[in-house]
PDB file of N, CA and C in Angstrom:
ATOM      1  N   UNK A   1      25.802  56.448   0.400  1.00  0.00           N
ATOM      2  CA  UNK A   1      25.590  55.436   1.409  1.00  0.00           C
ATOM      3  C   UNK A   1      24.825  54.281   0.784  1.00  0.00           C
ATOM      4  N   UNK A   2      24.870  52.972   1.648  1.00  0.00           N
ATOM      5  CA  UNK A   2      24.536  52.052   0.603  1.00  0.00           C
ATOM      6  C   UNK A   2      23.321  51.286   1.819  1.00  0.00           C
ATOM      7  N   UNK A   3      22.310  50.959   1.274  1.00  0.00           N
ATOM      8  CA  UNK A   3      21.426  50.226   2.177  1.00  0.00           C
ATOM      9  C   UNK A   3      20.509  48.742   1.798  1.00  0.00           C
ATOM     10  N   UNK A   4      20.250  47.924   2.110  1.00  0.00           N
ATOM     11  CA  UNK A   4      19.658  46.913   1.868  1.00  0.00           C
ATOM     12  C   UNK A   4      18.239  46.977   2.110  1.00  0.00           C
ATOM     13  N   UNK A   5      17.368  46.761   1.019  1.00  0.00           N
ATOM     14  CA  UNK A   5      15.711  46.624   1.740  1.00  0.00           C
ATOM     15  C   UNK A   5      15.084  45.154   1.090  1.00  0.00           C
ATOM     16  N   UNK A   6      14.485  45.029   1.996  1.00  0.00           N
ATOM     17  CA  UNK A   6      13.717  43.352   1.338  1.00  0.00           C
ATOM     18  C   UNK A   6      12.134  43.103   2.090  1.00  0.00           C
ATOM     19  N   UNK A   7      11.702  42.289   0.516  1.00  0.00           N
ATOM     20  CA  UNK A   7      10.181  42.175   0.816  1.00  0.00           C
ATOM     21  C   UNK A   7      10.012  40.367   0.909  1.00  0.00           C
ATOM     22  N   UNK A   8       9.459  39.797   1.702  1.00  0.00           N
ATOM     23  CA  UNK A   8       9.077  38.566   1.821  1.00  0.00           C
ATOM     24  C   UNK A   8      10.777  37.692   2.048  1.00  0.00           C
ATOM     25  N   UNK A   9      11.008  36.256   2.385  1.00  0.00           N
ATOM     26  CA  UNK A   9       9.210  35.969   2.084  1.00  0.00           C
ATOM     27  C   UNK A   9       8.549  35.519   3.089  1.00  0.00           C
ATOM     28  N   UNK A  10       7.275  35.777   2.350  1.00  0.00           N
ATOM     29  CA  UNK A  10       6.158  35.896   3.372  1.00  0.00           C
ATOM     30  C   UNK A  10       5.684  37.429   3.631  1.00  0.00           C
ATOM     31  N   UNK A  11       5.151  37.302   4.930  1.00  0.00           N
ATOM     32  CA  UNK A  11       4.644  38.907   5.446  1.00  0.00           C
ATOM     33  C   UNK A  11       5.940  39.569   5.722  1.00  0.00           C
ATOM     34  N   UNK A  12       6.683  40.059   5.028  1.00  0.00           N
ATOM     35  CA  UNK A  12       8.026  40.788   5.735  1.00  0.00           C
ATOM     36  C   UNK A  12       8.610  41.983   4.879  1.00  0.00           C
ATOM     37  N   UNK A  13       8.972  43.483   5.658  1.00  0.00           N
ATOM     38  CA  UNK A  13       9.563  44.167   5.113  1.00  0.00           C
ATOM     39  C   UNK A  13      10.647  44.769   5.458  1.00  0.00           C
ATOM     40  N   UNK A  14      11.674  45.429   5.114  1.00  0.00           N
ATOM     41  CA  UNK A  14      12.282  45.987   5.863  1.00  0.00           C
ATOM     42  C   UNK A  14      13.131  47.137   4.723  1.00  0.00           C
ATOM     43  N   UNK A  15      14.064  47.849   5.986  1.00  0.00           N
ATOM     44  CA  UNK A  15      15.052  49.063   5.254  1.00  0.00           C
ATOM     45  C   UNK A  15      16.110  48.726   6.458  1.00  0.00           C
ATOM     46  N   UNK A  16      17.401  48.172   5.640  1.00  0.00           N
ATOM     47  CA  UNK A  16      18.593  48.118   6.963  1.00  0.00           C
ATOM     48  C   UNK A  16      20.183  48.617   6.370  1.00  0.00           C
ATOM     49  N   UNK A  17      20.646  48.772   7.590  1.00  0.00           N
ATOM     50  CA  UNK A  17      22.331  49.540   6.752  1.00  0.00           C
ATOM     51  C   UNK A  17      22.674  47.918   6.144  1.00  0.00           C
ATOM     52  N   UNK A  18      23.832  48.586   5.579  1.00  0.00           N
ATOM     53  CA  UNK A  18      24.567  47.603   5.155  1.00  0.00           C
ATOM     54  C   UNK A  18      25.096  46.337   6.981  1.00  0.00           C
ATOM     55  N   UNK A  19      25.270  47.196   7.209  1.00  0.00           N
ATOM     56  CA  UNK A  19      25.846  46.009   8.654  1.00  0.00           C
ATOM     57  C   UNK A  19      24.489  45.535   9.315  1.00  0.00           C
ATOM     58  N   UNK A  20      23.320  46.010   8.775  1.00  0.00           N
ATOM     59  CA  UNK A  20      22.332  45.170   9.598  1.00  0.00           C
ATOM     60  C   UNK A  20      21.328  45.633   9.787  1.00  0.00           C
ATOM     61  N   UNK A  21      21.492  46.819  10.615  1.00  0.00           N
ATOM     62  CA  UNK A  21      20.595  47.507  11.456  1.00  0.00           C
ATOM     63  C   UNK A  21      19.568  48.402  10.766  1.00  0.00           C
ATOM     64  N   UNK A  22      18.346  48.055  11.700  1.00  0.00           N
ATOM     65  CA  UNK A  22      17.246  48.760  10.872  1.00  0.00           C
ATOM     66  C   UNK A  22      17.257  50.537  10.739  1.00  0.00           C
ATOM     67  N   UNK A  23      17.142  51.276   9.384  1.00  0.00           N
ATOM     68  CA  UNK A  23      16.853  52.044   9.285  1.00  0.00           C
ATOM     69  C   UNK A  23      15.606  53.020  10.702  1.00  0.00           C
ATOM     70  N   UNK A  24      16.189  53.805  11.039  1.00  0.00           N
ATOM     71  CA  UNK A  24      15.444  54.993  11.753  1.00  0.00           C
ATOM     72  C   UNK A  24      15.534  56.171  11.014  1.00  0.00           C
ATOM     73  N   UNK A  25      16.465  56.744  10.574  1.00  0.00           N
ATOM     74  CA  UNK A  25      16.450  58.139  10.133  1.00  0.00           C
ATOM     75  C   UNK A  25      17.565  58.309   9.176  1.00  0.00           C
ATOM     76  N   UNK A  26      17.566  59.062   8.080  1.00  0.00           N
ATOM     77  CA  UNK A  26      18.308  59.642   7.201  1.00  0.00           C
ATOM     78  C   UNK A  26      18.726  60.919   7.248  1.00  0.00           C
ATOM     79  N   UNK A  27      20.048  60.802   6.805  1.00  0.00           N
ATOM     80  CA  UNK A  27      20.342  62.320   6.058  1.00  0.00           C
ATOM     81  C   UNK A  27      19.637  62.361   4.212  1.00  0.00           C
ATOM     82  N   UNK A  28      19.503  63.644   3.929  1.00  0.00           N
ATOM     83  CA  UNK A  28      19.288  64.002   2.317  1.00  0.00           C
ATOM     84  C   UNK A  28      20.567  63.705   1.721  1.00  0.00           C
ATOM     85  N   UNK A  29      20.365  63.014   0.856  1.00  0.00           N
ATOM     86  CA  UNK A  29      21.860  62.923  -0.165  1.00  0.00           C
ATOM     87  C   UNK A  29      21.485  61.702  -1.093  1.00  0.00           C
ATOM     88  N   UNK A  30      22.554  60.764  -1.976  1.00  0.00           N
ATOM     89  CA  UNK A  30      22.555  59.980  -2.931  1.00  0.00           C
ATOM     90  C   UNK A  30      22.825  58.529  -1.650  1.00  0.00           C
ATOM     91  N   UNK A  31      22.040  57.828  -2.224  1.00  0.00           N
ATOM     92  CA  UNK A  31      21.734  56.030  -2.213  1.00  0.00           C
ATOM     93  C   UNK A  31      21.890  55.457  -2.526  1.00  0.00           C
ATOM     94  N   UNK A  32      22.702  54.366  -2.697  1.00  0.00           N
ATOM     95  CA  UNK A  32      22.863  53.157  -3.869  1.00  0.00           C
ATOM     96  C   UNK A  32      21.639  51.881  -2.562  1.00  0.00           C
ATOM     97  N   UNK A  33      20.469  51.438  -3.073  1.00  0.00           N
ATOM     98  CA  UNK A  33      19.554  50.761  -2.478  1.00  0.00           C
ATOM     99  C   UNK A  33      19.680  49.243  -3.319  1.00  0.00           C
ATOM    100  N   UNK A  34      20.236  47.760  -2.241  1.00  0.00           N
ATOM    101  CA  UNK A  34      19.921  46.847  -2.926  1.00  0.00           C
ATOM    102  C   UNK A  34      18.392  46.641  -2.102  1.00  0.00           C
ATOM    103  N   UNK A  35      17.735  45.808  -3.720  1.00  0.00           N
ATOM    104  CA  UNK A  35      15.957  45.836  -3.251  1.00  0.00           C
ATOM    105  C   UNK A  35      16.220  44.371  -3.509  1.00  0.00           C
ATOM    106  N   UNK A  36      16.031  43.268  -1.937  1.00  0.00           N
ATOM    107  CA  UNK A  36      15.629  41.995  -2.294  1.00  0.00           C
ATOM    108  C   UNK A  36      14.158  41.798  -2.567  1.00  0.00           C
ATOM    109  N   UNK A  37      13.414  41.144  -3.350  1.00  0.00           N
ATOM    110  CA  UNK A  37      12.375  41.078  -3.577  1.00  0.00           C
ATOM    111  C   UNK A  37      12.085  39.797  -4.151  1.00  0.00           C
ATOM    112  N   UNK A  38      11.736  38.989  -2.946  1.00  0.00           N
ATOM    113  CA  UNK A  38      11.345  37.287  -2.724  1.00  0.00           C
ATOM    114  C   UNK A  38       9.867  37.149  -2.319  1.00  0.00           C
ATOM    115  N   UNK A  39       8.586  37.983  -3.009  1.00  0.00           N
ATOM    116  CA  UNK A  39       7.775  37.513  -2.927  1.00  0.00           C
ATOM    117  C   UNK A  39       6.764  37.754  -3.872  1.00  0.00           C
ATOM    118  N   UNK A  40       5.685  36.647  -4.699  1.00  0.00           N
ATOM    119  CA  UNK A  40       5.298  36.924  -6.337  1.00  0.00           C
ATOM    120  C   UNK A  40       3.704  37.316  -5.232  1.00  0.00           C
ATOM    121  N   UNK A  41       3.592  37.787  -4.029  1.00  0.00           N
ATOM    122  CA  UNK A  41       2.302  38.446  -3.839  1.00  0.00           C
ATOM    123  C   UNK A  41       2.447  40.125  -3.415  1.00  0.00           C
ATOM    124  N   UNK A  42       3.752  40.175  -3.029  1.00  0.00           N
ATOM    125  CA  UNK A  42       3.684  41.793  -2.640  1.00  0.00           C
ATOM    126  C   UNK A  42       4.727  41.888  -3.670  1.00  0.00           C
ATOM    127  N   UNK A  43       4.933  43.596  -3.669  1.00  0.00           N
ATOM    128  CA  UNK A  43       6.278  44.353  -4.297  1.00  0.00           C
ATOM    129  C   UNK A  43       6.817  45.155  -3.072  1.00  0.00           C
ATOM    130  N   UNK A  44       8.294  45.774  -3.238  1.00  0.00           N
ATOM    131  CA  UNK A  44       8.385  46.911  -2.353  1.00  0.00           C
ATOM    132  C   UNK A  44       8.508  48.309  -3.178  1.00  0.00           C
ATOM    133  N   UNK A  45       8.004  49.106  -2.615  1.00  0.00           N
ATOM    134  CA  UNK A  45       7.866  50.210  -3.032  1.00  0.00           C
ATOM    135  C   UNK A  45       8.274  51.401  -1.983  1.00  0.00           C
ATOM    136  N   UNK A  46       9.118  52.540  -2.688  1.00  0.00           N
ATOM    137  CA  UNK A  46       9.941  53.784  -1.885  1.00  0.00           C
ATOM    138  C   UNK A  46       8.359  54.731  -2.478  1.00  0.00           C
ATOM    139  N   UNK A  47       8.457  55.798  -1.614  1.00  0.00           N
ATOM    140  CA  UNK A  47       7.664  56.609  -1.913  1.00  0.00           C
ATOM    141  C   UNK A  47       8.285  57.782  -0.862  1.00  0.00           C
ATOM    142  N   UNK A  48       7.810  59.180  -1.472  1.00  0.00           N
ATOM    143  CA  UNK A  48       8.109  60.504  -0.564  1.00  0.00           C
ATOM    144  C   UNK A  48       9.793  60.675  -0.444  1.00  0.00           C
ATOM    145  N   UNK A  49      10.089  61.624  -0.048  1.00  0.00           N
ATOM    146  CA  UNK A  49      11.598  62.235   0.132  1.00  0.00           C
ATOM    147  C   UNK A  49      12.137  61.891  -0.946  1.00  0.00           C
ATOM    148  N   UNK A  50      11.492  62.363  -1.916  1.00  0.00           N
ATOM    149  CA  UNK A  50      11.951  62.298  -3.184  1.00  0.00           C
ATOM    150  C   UNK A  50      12.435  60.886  -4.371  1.00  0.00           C
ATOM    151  N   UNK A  51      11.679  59.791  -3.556  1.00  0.00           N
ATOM    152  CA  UNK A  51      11.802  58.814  -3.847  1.00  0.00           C
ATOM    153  C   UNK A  51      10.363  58.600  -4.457  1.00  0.00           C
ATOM    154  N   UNK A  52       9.964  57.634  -5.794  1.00  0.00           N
ATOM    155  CA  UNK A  52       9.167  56.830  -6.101  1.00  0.00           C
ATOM    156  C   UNK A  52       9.765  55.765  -7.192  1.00  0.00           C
ATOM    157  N   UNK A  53       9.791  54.417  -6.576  1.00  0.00           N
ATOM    158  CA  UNK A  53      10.527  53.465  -6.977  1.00  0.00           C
ATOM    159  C   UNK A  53       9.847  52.953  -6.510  1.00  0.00           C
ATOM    160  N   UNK A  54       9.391  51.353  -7.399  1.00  0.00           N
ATOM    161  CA  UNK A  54       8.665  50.044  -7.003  1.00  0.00           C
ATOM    162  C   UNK A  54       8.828  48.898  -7.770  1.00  0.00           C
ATOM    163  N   UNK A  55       9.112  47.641  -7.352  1.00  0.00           N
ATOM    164  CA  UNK A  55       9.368  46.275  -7.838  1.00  0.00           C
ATOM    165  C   UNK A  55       7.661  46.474  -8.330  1.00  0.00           C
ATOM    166  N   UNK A  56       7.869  45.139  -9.665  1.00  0.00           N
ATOM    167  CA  UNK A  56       6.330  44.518  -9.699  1.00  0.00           C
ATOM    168  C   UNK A  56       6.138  43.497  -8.663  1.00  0.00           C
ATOM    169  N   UNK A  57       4.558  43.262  -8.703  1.00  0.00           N
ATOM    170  CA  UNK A  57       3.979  42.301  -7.890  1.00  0.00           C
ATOM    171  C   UNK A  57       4.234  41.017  -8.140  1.00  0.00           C
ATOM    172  N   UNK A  58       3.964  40.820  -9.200  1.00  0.00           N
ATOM    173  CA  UNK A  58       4.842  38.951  -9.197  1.00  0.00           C
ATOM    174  C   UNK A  58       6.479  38.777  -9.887  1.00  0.00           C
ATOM    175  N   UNK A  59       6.675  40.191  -9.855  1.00  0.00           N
ATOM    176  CA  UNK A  59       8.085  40.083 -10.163  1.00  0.00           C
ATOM    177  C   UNK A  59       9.293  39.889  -8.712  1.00  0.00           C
ATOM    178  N   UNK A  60      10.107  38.815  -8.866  1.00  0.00           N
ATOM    179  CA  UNK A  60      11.142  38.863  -7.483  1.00  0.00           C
ATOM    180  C   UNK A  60      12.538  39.180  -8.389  1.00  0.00           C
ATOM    181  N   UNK A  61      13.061  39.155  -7.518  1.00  0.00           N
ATOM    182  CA  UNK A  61      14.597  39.403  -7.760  1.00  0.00           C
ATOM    183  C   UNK A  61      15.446  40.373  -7.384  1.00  0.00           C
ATOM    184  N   UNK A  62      16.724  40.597  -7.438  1.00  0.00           N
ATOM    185  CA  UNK A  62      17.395  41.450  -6.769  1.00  0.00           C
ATOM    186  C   UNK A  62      17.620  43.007  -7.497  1.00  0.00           C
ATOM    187  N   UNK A  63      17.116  43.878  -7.091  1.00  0.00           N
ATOM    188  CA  UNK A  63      17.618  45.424  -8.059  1.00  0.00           C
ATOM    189  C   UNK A  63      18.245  45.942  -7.405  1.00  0.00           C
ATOM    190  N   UNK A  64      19.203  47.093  -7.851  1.00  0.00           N
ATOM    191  CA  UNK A  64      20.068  48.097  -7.772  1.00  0.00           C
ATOM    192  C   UNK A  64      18.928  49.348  -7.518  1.00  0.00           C
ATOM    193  N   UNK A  65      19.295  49.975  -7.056  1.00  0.00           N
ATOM    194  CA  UNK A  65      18.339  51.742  -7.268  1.00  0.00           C
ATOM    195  C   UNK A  65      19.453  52.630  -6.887  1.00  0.00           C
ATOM    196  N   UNK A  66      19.329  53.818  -7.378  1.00  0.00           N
ATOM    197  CA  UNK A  66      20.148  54.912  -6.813  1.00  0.00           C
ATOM    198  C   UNK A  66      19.042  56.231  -6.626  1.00  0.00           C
ATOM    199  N   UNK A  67      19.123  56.161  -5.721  1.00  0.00           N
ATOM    200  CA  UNK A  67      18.329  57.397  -5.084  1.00  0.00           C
ATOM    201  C   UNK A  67      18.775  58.451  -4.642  1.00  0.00           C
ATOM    202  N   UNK A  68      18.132  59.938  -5.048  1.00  0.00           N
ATOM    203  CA  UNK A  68      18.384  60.850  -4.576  1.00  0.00           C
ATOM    204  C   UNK A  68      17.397  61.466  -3.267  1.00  0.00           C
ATOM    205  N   UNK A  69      17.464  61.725  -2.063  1.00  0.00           N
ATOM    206  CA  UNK A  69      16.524  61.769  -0.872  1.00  0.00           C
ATOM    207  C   UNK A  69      16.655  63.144  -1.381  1.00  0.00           C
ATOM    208  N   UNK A  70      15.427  63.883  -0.337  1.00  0.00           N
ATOM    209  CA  UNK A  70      15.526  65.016   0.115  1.00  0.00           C
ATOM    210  C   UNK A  70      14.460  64.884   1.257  1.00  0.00           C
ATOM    211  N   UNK A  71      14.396  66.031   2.069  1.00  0.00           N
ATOM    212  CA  UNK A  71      13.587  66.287   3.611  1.00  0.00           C
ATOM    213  C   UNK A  71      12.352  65.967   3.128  1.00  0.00           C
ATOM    214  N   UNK A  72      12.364  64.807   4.353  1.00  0.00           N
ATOM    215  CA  UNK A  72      10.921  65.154   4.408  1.00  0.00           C
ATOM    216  C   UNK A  72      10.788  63.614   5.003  1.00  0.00           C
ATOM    217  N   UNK A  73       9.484  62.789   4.802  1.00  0.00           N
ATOM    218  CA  UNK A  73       9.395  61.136   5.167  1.00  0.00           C
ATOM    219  C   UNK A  73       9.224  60.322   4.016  1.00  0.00           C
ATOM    220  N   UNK A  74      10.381  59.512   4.171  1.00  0.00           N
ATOM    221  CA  UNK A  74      10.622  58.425   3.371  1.00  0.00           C
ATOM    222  C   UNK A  74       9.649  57.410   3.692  1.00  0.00           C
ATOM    223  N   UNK A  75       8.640  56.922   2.932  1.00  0.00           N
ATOM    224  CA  UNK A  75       7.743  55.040   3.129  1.00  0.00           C
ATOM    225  C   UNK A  75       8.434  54.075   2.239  1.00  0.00           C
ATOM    226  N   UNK A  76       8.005  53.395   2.538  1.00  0.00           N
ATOM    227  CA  UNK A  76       8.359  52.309   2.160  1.00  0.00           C
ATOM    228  C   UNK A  76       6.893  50.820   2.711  1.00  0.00           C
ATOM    229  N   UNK A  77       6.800  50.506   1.318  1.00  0.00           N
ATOM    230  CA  UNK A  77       5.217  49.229   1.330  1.00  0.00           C
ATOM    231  C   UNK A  77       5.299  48.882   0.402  1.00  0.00           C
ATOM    232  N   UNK A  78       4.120  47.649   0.219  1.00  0.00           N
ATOM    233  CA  UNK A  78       3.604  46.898  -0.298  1.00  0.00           C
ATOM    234  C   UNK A  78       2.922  47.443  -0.982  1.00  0.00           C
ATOM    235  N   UNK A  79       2.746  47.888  -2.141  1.00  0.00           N
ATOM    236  CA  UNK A  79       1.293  47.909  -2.661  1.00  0.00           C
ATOM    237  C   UNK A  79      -0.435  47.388  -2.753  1.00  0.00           C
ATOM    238  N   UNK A  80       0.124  45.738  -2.283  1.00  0.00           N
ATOM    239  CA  UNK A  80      -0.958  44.908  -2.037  1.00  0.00           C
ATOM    240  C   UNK A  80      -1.643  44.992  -0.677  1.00  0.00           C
ATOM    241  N   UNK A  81      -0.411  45.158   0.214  1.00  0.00           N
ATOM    242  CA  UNK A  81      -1.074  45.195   1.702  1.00  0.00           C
ATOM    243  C   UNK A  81      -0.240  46.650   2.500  1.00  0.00           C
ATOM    244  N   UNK A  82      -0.424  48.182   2.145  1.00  0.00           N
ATOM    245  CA  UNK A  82       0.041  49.349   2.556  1.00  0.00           C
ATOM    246  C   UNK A  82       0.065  49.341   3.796  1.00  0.00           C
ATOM    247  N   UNK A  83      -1.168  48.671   4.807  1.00  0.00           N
ATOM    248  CA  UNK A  83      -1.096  48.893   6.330  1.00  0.00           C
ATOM    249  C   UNK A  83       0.000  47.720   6.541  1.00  0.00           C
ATOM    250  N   UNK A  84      -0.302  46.664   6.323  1.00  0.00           N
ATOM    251  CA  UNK A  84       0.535  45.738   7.177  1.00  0.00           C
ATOM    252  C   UNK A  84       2.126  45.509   7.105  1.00  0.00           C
ATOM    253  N   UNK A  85       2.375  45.764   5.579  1.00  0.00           N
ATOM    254  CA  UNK A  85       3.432  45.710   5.030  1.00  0.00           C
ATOM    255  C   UNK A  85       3.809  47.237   4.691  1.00  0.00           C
ATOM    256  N   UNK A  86       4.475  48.053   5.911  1.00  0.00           N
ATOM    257  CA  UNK A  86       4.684  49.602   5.749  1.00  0.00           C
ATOM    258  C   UNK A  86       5.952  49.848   6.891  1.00  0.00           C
ATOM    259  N   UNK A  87       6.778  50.757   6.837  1.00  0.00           N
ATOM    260  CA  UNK A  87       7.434  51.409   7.521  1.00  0.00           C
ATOM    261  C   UNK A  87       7.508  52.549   7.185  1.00  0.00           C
ATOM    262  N   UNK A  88       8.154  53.829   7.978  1.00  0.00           N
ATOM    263  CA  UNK A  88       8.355  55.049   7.603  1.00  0.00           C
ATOM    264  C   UNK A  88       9.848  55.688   8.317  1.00  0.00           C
ATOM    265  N   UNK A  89      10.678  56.287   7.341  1.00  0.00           N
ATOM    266  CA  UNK A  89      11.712  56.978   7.959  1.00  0.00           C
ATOM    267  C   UNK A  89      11.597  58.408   7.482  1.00  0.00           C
ATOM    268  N   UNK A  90      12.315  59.379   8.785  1.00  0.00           N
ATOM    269  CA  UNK A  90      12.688  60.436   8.449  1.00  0.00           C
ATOM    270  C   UNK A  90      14.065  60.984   7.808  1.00  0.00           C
ATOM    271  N   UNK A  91      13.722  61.852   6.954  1.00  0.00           N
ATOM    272  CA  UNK A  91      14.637  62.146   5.665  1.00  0.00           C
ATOM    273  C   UNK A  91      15.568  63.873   6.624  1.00  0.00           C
ATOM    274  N   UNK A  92      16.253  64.175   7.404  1.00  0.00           N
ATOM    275  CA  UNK A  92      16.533  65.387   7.510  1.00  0.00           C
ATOM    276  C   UNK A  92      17.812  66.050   6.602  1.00  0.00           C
TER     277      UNK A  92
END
């Protein structure tokens, strides 16, 4: 399955399908993740369900990831700002 996530710019994060819509919940399996990353003060970063993947902080640009999930909760943040810039999905 293929999903889009993007950081900035500005205060902004997200995890959405390909047609749009924001991530709520996963199945476990393989990911192809495009990571937009348009901002030189935050990064985005996957963490948990078997994910740890992270852009640098003043690095932008577009990456590829392929991820393998497994159960459990997927995050997704900022490194610079974890509360403000955070979401969380479940991995079943």
């Amino acid at each position: 399955m293929r999903l889009n996530a993007s950081i900035g710019p500005g205060a902004a994060i997200s995890l959405r399908t390909i047609t749009g819509a924001r991530v709520r919940a996963l199945e476990a399996g393989a990911y192809v993740i495009t990571v937009r990353d348009r901002s030189t003060l935050h990064n985005f970063c996957f963490t948990g369900a078997g994910a740890n993947r992270r852009t640098g902080i003043a690095q932008t640009g577009t990456f590829t990831w392929r991820l393998r999930l497994t159960p459990g909760k997927l995050v997704f943040l900022s490194d610079t700002s974890p509360v403000k810039l955070r979401g969380t999905v479940a991995v079943s």
